[in-house]
N, C-alpha and C. Protein backbone atom coordinates (compact mmCIF):
# COMPACT_ATOMS: atom_id res chain seq x y z
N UNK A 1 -28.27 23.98 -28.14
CA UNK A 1 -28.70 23.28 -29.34
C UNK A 1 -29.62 22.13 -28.95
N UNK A 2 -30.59 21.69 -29.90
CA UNK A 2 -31.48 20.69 -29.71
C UNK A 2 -30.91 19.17 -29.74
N UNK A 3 -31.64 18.11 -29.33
CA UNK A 3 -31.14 17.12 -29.66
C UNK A 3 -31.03 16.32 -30.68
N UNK A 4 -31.79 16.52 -31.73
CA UNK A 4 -31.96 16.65 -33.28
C UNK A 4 -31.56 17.85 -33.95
N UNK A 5 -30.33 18.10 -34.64
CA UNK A 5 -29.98 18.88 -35.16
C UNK A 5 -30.24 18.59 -36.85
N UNK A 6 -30.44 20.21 -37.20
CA UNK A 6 -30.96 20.08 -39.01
C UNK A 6 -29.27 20.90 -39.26
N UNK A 7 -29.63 20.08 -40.47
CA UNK A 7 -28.02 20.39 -41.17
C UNK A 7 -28.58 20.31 -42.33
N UNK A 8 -27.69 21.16 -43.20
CA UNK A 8 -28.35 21.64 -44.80
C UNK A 8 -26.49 21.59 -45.19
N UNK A 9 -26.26 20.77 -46.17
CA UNK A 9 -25.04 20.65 -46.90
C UNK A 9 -25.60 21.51 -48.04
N UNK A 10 -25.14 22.54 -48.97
CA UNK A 10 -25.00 23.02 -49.72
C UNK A 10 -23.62 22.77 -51.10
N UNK A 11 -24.22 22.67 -52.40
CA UNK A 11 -23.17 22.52 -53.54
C UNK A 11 -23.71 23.68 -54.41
N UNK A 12 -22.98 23.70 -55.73
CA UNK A 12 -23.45 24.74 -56.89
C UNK A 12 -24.68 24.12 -57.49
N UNK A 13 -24.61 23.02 -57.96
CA UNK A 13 -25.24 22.38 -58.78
C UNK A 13 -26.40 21.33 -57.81
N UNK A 14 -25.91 20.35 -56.54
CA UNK A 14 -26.86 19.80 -55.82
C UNK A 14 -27.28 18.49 -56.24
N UNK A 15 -26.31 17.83 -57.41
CA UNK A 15 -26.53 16.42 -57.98
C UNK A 15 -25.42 15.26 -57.14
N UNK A 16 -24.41 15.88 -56.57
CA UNK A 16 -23.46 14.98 -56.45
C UNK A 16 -23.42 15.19 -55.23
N UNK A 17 -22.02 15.78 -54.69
CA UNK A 17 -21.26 16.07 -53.46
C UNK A 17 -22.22 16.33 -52.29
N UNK A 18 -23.40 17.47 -52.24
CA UNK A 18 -23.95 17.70 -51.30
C UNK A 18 -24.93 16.68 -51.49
N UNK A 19 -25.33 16.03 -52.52
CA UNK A 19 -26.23 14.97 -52.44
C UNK A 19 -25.97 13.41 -51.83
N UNK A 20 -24.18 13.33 -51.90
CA UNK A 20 -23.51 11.95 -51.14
C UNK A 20 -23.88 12.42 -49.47
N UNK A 21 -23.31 13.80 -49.46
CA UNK A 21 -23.40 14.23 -48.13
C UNK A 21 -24.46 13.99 -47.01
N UNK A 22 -26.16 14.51 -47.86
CA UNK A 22 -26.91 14.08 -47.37
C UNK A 22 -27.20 12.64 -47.12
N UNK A 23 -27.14 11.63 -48.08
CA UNK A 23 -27.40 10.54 -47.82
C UNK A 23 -26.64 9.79 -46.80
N UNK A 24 -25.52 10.19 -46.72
CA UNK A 24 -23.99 9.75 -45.77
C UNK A 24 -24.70 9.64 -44.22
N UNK A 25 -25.19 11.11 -44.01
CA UNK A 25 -25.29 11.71 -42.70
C UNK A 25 -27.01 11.12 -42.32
N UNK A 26 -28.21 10.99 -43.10
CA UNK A 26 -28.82 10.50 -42.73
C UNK A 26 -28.48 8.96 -42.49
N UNK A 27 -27.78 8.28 -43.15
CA UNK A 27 -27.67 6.63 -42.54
C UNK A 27 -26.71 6.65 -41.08
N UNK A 28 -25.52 7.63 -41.38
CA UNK A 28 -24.74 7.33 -40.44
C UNK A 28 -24.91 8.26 -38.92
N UNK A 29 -26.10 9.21 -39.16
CA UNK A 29 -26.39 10.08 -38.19
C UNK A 29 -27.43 9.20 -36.92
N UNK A 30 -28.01 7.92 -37.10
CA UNK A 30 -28.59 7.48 -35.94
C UNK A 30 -29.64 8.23 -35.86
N UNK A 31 -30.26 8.96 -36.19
CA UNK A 31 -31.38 9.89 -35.82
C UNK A 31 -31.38 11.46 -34.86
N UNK A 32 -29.73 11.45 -34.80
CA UNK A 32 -29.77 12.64 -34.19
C UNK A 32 -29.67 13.93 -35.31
N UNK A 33 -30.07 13.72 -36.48
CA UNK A 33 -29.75 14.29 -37.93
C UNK A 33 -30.94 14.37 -38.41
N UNK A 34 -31.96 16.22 -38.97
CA UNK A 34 -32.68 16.09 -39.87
C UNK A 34 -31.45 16.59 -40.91
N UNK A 35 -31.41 15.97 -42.35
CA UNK A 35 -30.47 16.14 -42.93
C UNK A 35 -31.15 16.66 -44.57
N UNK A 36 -30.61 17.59 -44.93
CA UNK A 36 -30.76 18.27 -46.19
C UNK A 36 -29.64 19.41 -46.84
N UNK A 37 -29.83 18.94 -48.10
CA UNK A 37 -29.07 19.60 -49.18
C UNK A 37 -29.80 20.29 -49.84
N UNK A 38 -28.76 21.05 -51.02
CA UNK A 38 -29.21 22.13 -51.73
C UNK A 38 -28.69 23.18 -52.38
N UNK A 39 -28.96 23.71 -53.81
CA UNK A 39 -27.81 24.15 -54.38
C UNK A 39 -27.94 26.05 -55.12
N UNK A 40 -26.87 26.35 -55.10
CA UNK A 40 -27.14 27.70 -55.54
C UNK A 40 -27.75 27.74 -56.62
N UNK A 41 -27.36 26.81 -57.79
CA UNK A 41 -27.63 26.66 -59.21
C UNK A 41 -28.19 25.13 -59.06
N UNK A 42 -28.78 24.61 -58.72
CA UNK A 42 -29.36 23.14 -58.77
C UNK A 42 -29.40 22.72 -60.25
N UNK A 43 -29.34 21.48 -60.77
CA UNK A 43 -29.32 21.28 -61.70
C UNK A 43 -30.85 20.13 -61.79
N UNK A 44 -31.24 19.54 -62.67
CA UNK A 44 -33.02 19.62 -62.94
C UNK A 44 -32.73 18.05 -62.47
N UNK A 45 -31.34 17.32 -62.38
CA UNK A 45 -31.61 15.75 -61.93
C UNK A 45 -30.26 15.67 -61.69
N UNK A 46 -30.56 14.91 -60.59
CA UNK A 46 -29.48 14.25 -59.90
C UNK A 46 -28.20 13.81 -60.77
N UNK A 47 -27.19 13.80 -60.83
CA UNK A 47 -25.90 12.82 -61.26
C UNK A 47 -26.23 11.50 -61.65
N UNK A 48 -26.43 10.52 -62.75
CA UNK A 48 -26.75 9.06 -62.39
C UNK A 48 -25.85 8.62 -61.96
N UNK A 49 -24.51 9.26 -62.54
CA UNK A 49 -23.09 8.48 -61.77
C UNK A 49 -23.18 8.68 -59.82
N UNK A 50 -23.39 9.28 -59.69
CA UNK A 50 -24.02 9.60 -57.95
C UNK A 50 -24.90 9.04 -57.47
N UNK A 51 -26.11 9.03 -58.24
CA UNK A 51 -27.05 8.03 -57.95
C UNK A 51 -27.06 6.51 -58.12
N UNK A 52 -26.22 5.79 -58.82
CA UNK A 52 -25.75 4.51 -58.93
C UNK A 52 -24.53 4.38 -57.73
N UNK A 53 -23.87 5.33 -57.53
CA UNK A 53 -22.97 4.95 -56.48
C UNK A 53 -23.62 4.69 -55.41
N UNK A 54 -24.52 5.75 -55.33
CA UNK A 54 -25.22 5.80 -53.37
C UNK A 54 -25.80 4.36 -53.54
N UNK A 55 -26.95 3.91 -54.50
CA UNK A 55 -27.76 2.85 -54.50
C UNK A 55 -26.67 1.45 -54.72
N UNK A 56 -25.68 1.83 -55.34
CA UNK A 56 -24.58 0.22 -55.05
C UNK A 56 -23.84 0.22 -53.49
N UNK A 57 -23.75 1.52 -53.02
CA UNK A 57 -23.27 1.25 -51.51
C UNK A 57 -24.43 1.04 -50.47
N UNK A 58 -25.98 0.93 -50.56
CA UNK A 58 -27.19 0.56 -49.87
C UNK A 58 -27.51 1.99 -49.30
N UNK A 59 -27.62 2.89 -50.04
CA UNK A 59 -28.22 4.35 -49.73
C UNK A 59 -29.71 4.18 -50.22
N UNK A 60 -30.89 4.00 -49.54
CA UNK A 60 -32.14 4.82 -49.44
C UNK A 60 -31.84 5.87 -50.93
N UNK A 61 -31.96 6.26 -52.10
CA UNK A 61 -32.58 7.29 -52.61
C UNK A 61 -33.49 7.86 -52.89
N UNK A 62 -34.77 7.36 -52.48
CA UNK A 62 -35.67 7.51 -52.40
C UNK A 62 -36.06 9.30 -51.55
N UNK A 63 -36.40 10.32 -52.38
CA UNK A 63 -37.06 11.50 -52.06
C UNK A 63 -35.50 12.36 -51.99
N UNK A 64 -34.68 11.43 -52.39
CA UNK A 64 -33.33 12.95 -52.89
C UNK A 64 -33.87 13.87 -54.32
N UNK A 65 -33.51 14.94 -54.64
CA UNK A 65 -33.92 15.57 -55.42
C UNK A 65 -33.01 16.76 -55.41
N UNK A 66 -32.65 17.27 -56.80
CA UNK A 66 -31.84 18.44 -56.51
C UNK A 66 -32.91 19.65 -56.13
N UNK A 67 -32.19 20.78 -55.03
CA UNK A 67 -33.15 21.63 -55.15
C UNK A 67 -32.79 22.85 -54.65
N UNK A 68 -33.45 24.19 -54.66
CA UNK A 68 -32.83 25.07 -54.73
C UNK A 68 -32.39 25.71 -53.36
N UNK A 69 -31.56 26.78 -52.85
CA UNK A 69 -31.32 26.69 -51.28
C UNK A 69 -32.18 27.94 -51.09
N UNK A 70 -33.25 28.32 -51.85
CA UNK A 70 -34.22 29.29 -51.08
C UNK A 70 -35.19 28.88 -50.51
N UNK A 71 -35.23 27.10 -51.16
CA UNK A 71 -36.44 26.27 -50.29
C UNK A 71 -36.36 26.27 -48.51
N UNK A 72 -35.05 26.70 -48.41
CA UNK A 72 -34.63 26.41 -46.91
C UNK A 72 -34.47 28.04 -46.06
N UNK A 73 -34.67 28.67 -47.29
CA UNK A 73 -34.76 30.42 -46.72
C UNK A 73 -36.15 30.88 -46.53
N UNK A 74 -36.93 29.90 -46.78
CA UNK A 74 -38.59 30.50 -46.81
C UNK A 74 -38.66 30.75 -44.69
N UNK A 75 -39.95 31.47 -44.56
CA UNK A 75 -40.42 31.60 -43.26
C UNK A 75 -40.74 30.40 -42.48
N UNK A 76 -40.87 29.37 -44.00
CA UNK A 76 -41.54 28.22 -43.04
C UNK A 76 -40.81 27.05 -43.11
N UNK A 77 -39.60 27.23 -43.13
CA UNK A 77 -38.22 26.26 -43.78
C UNK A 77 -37.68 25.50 -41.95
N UNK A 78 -36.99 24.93 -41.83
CA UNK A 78 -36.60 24.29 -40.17
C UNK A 78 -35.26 25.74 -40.00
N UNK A 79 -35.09 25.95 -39.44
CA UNK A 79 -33.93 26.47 -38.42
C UNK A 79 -32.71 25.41 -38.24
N UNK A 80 -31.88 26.06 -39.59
CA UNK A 80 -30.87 25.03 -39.21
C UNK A 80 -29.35 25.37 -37.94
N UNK A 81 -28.81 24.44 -37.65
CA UNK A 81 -27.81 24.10 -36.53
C UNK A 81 -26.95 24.40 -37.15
N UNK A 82 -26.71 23.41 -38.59
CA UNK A 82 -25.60 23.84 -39.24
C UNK A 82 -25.93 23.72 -40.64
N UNK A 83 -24.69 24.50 -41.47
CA UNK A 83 -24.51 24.49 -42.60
C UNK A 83 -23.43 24.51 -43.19
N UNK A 84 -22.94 23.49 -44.17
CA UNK A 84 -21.48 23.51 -44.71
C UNK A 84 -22.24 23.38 -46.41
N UNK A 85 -20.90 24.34 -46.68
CA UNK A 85 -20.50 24.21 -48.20
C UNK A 85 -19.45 22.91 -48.36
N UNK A 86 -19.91 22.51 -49.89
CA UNK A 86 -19.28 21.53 -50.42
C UNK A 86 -18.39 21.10 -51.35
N UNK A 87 -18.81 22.78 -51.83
CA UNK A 87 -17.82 23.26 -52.96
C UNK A 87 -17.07 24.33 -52.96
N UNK A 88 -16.08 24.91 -54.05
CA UNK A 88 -15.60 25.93 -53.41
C UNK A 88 -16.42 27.04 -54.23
N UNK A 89 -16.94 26.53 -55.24
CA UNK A 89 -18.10 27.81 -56.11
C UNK A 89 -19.28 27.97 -55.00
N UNK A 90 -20.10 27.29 -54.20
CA UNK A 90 -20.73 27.57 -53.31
C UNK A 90 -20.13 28.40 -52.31
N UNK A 91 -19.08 28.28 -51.17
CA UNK A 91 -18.48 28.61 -50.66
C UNK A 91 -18.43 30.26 -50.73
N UNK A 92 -17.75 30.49 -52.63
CA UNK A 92 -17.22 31.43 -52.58
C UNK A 92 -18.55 32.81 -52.92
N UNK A 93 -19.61 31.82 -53.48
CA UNK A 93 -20.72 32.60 -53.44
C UNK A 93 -21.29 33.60 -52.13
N UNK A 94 -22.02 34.68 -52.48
CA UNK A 94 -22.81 35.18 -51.42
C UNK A 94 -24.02 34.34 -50.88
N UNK A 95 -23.54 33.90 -49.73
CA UNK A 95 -24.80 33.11 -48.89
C UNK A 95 -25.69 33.99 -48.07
N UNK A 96 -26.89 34.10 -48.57
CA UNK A 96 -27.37 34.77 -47.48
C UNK A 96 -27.46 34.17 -45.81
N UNK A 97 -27.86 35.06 -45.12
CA UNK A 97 -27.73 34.74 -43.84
C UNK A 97 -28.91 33.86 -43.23
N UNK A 98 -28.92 33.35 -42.19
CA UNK A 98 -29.57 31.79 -42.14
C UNK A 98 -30.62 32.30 -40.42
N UNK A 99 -30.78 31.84 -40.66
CA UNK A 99 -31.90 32.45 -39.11
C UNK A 99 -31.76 30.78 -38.12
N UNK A 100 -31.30 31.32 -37.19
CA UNK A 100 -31.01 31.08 -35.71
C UNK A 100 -29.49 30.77 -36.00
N UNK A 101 -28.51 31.76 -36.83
CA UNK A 101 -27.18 32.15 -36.91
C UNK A 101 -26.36 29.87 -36.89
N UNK A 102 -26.55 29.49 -37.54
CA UNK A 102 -26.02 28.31 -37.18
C UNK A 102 -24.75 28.13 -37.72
N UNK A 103 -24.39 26.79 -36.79
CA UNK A 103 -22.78 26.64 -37.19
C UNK A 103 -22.34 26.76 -38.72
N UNK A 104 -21.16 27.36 -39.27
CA UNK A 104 -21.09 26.89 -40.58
C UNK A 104 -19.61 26.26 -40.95
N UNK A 105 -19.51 25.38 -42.06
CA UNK A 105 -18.23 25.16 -42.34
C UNK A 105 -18.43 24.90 -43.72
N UNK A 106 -16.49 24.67 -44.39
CA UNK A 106 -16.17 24.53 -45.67
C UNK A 106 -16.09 23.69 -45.94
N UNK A 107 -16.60 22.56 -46.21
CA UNK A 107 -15.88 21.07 -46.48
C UNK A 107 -15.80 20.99 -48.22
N UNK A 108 -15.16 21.96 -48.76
CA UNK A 108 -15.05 21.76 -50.18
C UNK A 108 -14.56 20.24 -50.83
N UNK A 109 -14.99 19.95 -51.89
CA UNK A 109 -14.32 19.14 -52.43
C UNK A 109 -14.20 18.88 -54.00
N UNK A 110 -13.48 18.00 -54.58
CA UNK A 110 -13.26 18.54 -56.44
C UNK A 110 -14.62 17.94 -56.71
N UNK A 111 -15.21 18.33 -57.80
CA UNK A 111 -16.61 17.83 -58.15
C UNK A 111 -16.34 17.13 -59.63
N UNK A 112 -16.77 16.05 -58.92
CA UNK A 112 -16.39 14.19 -59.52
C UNK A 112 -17.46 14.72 -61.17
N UNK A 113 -18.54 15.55 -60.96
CA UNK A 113 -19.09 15.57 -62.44
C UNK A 113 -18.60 16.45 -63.96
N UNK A 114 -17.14 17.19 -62.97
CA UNK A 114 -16.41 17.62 -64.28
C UNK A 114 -15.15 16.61 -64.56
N UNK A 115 -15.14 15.52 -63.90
CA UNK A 115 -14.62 13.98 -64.64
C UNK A 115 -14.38 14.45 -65.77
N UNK A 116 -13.62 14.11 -66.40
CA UNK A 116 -13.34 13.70 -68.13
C UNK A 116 -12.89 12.04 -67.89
N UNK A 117 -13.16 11.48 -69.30
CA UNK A 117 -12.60 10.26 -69.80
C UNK A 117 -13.78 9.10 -69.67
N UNK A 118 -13.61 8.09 -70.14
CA UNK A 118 -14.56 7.13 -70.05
C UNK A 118 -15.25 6.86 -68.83
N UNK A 119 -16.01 6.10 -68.79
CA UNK A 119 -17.16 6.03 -67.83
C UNK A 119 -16.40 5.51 -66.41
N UNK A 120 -15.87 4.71 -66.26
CA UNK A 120 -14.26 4.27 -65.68
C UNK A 120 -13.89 5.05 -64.45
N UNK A 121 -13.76 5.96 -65.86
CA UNK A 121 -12.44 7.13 -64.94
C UNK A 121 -13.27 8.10 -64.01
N UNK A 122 -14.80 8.03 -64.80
CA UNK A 122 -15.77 9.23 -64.06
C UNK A 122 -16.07 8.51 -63.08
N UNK A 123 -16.38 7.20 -62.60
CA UNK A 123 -17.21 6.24 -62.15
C UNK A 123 -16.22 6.41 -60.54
N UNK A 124 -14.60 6.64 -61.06
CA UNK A 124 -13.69 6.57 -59.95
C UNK A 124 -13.57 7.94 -59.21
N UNK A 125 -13.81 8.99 -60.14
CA UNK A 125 -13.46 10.21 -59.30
C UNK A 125 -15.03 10.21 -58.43
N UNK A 126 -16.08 9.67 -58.94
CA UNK A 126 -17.06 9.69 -57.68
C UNK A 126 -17.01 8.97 -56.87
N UNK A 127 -16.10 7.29 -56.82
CA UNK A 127 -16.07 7.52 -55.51
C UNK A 127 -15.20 7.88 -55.16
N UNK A 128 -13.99 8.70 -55.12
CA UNK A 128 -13.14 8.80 -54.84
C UNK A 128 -13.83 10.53 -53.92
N UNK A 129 -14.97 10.51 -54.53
CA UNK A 129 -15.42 12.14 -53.40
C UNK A 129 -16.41 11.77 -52.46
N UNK A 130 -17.04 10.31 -53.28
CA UNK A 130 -17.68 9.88 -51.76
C UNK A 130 -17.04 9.47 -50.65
N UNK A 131 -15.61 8.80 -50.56
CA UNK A 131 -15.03 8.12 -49.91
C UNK A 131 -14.80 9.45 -48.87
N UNK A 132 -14.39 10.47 -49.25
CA UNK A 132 -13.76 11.65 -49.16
C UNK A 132 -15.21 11.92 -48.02
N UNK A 133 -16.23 12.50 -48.57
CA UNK A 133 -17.49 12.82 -48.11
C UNK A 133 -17.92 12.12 -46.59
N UNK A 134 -17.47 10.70 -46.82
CA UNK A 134 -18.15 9.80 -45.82
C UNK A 134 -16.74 9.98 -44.83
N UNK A 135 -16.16 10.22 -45.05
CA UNK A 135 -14.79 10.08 -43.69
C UNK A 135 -15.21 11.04 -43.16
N UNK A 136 -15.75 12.34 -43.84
CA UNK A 136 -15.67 13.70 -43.08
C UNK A 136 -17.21 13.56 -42.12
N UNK A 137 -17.92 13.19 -42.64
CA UNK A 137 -19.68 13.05 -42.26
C UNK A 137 -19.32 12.09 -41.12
N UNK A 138 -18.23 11.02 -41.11
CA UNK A 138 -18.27 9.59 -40.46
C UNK A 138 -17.74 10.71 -39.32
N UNK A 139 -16.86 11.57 -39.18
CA UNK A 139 -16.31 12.29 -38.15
C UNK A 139 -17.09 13.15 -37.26
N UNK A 140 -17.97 13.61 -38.70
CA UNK A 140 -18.80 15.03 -37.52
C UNK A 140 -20.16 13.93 -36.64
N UNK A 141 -20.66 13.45 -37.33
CA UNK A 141 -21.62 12.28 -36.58
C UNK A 141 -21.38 11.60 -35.18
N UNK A 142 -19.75 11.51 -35.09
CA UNK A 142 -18.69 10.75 -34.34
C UNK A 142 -19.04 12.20 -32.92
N UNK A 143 -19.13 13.22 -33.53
CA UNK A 143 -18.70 14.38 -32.46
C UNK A 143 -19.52 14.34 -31.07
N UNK A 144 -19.29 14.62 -29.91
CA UNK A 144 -19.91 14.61 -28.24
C UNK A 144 -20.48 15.93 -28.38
N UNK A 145 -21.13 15.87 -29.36
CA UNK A 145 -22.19 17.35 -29.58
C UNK A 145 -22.17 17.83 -27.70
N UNK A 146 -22.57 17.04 -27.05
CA UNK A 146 -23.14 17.34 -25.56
C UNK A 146 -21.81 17.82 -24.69
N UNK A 147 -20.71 17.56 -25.45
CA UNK A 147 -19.58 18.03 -24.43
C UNK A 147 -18.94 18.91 -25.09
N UNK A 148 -19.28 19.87 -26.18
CA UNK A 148 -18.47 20.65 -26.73
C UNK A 148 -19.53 22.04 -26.76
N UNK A 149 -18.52 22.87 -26.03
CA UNK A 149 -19.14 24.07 -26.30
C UNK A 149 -19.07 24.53 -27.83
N UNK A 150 -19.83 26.05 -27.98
CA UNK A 150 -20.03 26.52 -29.78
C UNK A 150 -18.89 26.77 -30.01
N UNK A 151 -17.35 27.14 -29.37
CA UNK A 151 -16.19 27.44 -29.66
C UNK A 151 -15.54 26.08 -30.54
N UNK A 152 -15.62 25.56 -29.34
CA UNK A 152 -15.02 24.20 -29.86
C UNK A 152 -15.60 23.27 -30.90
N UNK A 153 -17.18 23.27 -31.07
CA UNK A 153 -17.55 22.27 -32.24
C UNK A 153 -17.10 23.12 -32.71
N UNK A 154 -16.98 24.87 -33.31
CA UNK A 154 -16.68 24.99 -34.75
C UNK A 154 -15.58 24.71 -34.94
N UNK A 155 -14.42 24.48 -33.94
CA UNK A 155 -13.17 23.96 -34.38
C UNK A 155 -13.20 22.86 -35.08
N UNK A 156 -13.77 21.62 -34.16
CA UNK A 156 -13.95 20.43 -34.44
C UNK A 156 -14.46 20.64 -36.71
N UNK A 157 -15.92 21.38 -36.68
CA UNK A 157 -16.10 21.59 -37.49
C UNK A 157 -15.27 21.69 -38.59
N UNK A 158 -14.41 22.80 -38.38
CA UNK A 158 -13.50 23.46 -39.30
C UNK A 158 -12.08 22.58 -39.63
N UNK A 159 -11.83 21.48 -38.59
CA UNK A 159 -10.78 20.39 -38.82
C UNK A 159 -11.41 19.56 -39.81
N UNK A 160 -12.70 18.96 -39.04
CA UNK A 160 -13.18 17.94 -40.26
C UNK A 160 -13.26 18.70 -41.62
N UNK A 161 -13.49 19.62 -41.70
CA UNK A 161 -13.23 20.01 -43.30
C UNK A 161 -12.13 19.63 -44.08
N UNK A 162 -11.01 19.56 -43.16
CA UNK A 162 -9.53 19.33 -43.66
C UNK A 162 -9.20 18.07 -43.88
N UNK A 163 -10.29 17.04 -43.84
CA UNK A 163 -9.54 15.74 -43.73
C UNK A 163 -9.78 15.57 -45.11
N UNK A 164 -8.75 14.96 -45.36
CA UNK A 164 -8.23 14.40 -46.94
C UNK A 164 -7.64 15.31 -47.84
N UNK A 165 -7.35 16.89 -47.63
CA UNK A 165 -7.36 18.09 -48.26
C UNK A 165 -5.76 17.78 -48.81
N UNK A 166 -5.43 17.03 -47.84
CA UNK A 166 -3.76 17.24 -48.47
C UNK A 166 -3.68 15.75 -49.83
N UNK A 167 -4.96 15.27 -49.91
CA UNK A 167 -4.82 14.56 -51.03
C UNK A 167 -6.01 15.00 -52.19
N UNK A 168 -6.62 15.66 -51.67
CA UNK A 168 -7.82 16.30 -52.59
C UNK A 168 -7.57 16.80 -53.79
């Protein structure tokens, strides 16, 4: 693997979860991260409840955009390292297959934009998936890419998916 790895987080929709994701991993990735999202069903604008969260925690939003994941299937798209789903409707979808076979994982999580109740209650279940988002991103970022063979990051991989699951 290179020393800049591209990672493509994938959601259904591409306003929220895979959109915290990206922003997470570009601040907290140091530059060893080209980082992009993207959604089966993208939706035409971002979450504002997502987008007020990232910009009150000092997230850059600048050039996020929901968008579709064939932008990243074209001939002339980067070769990604890895790819995780974010949801479990993504997940459970048919993904097509990704060229130079890269790592993949599940990091599902509940999606904060089918919230019900006042602005409050919606305002909490997002962060309550960013918080979620950034522990898991804060982990894989954390990883000795250089000392783990492909066996073992996908383990590594496939644990960090699990963190918080037993409160999710």
């Amino acid at each position: 693997m290179s020393e800049t790895f591209n990672v493509l987080f994938i959601c259904s929709g591409n306003s929220a979860r895979s959109i915290f994701a990206e922003a997470l991993l570009r601040d907290m990735g140091q530059g060893k991260f080209n980082v992009f999202s993207a959604g089966t069903k993208p939706q035409s604008e971002l979450n504002p409840f997502a987008v007020e969260l990232l910009e009150r925690s000092g997230h850059d939003v600048t050039g996020l955009r929901s968008k579709h994941m064939s932008e990243f299937q074209a001939k002339d798209a980067p070769v990604m390292d890895f790819v995780f789903t974010v949801c479990d409707t993504a997940a459970n979808e048919e993904c097509p297959p990704w060229h130079g076979q890269p790592l993949t994982g599940h990091w599902g999580l509940p999606d904060p934009v089918k919230a019900a109740g006042e602005d409050a209650e919606r305002s909490l279940a997002f962060a309550e998936t960013y918080g979620q988002m950034r522990r898991r991103v804060m982990a894989f970022a954390a990883l000795p890419f250089d000392q783990l063979d492909h066996l073992s990051l996908q383990k590594r991989v496939d644990e960090i998916g699990q963190i918080d699951n037993e409160t999710a």
